[in-house]
N, C-alpha and C. Protein backbone atom coordinates (compact mmCIF):
# COMPACT_ATOMS: atom_id res chain seq x y z
N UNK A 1 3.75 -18.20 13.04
CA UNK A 1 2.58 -17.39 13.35
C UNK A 1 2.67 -16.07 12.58
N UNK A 2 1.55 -15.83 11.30
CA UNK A 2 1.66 -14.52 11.19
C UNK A 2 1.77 -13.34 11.84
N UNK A 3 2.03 -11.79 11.50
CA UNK A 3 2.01 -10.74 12.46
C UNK A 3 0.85 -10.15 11.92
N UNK A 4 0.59 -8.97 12.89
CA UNK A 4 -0.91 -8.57 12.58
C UNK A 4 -0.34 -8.00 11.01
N UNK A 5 0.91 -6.99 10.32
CA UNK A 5 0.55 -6.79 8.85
C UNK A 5 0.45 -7.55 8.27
N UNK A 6 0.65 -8.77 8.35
CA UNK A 6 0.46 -10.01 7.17
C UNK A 6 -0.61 -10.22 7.07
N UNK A 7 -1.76 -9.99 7.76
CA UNK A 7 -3.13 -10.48 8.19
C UNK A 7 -3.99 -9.41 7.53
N UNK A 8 -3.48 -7.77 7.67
CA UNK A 8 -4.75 -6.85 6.94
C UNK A 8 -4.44 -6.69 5.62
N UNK A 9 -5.65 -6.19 5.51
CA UNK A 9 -6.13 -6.19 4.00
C UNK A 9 -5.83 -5.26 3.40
N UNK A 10 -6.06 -3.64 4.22
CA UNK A 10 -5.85 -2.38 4.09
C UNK A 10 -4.26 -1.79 5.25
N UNK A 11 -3.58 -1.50 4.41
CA UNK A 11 -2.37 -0.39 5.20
C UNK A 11 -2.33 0.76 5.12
N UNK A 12 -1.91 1.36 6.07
CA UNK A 12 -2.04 2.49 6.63
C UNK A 12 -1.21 3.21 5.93
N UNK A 13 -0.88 4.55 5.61
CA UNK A 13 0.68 4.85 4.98
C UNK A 13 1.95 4.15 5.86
N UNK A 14 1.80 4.48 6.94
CA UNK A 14 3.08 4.07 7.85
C UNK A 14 3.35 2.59 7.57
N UNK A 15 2.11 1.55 7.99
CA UNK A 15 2.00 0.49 7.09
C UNK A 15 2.94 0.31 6.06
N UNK A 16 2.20 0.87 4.91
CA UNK A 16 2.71 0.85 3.91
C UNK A 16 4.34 1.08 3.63
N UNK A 17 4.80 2.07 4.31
CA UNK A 17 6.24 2.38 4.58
C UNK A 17 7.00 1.01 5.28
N UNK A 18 6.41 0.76 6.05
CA UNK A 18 7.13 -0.58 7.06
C UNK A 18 6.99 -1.71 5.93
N UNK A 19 6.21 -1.98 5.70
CA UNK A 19 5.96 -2.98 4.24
C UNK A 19 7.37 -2.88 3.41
N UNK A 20 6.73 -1.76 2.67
CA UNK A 20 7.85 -1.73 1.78
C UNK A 20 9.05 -1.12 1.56
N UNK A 21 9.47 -0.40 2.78
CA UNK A 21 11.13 -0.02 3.12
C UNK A 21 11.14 1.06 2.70
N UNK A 22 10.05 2.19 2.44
CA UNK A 22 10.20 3.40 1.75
C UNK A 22 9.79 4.13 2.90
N UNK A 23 10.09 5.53 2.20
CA UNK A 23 9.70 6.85 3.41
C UNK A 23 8.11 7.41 3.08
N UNK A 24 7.30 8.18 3.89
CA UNK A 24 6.36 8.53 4.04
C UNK A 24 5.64 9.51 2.71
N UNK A 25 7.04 10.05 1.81
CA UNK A 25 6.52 10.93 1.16
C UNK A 25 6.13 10.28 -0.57
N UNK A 26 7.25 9.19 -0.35
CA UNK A 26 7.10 8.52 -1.60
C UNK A 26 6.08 7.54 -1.63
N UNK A 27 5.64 7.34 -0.74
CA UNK A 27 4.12 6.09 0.11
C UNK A 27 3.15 7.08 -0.32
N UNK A 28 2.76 8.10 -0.09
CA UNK A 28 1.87 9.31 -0.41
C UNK A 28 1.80 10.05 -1.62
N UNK A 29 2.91 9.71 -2.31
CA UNK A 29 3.11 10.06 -3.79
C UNK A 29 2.13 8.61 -4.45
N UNK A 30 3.05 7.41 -4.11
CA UNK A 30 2.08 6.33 -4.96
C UNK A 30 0.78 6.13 -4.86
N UNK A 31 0.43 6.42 -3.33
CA UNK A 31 -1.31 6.48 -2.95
C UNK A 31 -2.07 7.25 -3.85
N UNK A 32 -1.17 8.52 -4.15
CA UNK A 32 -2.01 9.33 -4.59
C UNK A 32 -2.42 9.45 -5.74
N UNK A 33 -1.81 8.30 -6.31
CA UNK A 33 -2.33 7.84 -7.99
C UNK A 33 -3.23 6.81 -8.00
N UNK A 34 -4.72 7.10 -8.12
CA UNK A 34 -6.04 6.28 -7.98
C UNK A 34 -5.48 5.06 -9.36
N UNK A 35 -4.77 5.69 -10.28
CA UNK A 35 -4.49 4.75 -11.55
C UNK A 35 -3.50 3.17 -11.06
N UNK A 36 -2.97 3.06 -9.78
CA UNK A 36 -2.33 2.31 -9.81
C UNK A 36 -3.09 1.20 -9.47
N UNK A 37 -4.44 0.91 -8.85
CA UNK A 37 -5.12 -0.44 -8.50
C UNK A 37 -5.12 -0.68 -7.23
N UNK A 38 -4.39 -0.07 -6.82
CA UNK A 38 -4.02 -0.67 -4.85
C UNK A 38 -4.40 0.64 -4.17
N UNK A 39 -4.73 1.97 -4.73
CA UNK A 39 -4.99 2.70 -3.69
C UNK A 39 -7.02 2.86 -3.33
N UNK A 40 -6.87 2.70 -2.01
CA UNK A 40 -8.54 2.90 -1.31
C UNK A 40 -9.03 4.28 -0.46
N UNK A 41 -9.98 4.82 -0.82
CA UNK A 41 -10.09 6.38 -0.22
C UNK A 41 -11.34 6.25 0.35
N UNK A 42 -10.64 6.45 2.18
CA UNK A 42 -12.22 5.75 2.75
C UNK A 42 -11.95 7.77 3.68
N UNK A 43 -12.94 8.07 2.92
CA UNK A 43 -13.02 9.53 3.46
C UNK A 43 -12.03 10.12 2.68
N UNK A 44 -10.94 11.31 3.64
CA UNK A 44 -9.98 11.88 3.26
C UNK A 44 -8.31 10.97 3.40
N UNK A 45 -8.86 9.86 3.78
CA UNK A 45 -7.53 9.09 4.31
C UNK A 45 -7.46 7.91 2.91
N UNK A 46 -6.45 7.70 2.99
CA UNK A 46 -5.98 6.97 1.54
C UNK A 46 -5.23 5.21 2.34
N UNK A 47 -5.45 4.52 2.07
CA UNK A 47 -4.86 3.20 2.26
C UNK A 47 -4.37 2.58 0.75
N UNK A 48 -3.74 1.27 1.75
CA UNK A 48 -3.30 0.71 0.21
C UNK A 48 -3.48 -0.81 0.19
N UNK A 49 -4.98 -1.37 -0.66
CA UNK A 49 -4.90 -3.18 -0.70
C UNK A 49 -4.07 -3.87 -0.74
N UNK A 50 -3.87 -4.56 0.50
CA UNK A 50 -2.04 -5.31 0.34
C UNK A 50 -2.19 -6.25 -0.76
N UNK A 51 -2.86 -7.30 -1.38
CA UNK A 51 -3.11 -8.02 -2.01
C UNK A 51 -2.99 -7.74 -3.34
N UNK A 52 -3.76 -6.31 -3.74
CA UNK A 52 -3.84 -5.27 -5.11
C UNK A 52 -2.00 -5.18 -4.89
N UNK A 53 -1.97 -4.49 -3.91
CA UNK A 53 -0.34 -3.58 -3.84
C UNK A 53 0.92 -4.47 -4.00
N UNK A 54 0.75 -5.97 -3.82
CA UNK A 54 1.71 -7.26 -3.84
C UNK A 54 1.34 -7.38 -5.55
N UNK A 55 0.52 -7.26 -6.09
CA UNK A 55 0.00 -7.77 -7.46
C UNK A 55 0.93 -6.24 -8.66
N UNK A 56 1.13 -5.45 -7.96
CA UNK A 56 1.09 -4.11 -9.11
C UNK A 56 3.07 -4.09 -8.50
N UNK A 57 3.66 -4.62 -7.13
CA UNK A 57 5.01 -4.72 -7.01
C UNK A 57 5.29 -5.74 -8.13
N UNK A 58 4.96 -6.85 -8.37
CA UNK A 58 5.32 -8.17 -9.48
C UNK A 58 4.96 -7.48 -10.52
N UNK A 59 4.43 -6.70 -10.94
CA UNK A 59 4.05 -6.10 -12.20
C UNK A 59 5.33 -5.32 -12.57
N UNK A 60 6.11 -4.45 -11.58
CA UNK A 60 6.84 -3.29 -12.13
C UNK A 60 8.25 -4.07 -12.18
N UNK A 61 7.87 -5.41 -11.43
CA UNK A 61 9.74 -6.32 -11.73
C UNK A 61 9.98 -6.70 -13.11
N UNK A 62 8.59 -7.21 -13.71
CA UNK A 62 8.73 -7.44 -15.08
C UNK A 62 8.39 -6.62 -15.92
């Protein structure tokens, strides 16, 4: 049975931290580069497309 993060589309920073094993400031550093493909700015709050954000992690292995 998936968990609910496997299921959204959009993560939260904290999200994003639990995702990917990092701390809050370096999650907010990568958000904050519109150039990377995965970040979404719905108002003043920043998320990150898990789908985009899984696509641009396989990018930086190779």
């Amino acid at each position: 049975m998936k968990t609910e993060l496997e299921t959204r589309a959009l993560l939260n920073v904290k999200e994003m931290c639990e995702y990917l094993g990092i701390g809050q400031t370096k999650a907010r550093e990568l958000l904050s580069n519109p150039a990377n493909g995965f970040t979404v700015r719905i108002g003043n709050r920043l998320y990150a497309h898990k789908g985009k954000l899984d696509n641009w992690l396989l990018n930086q292995i190779l």
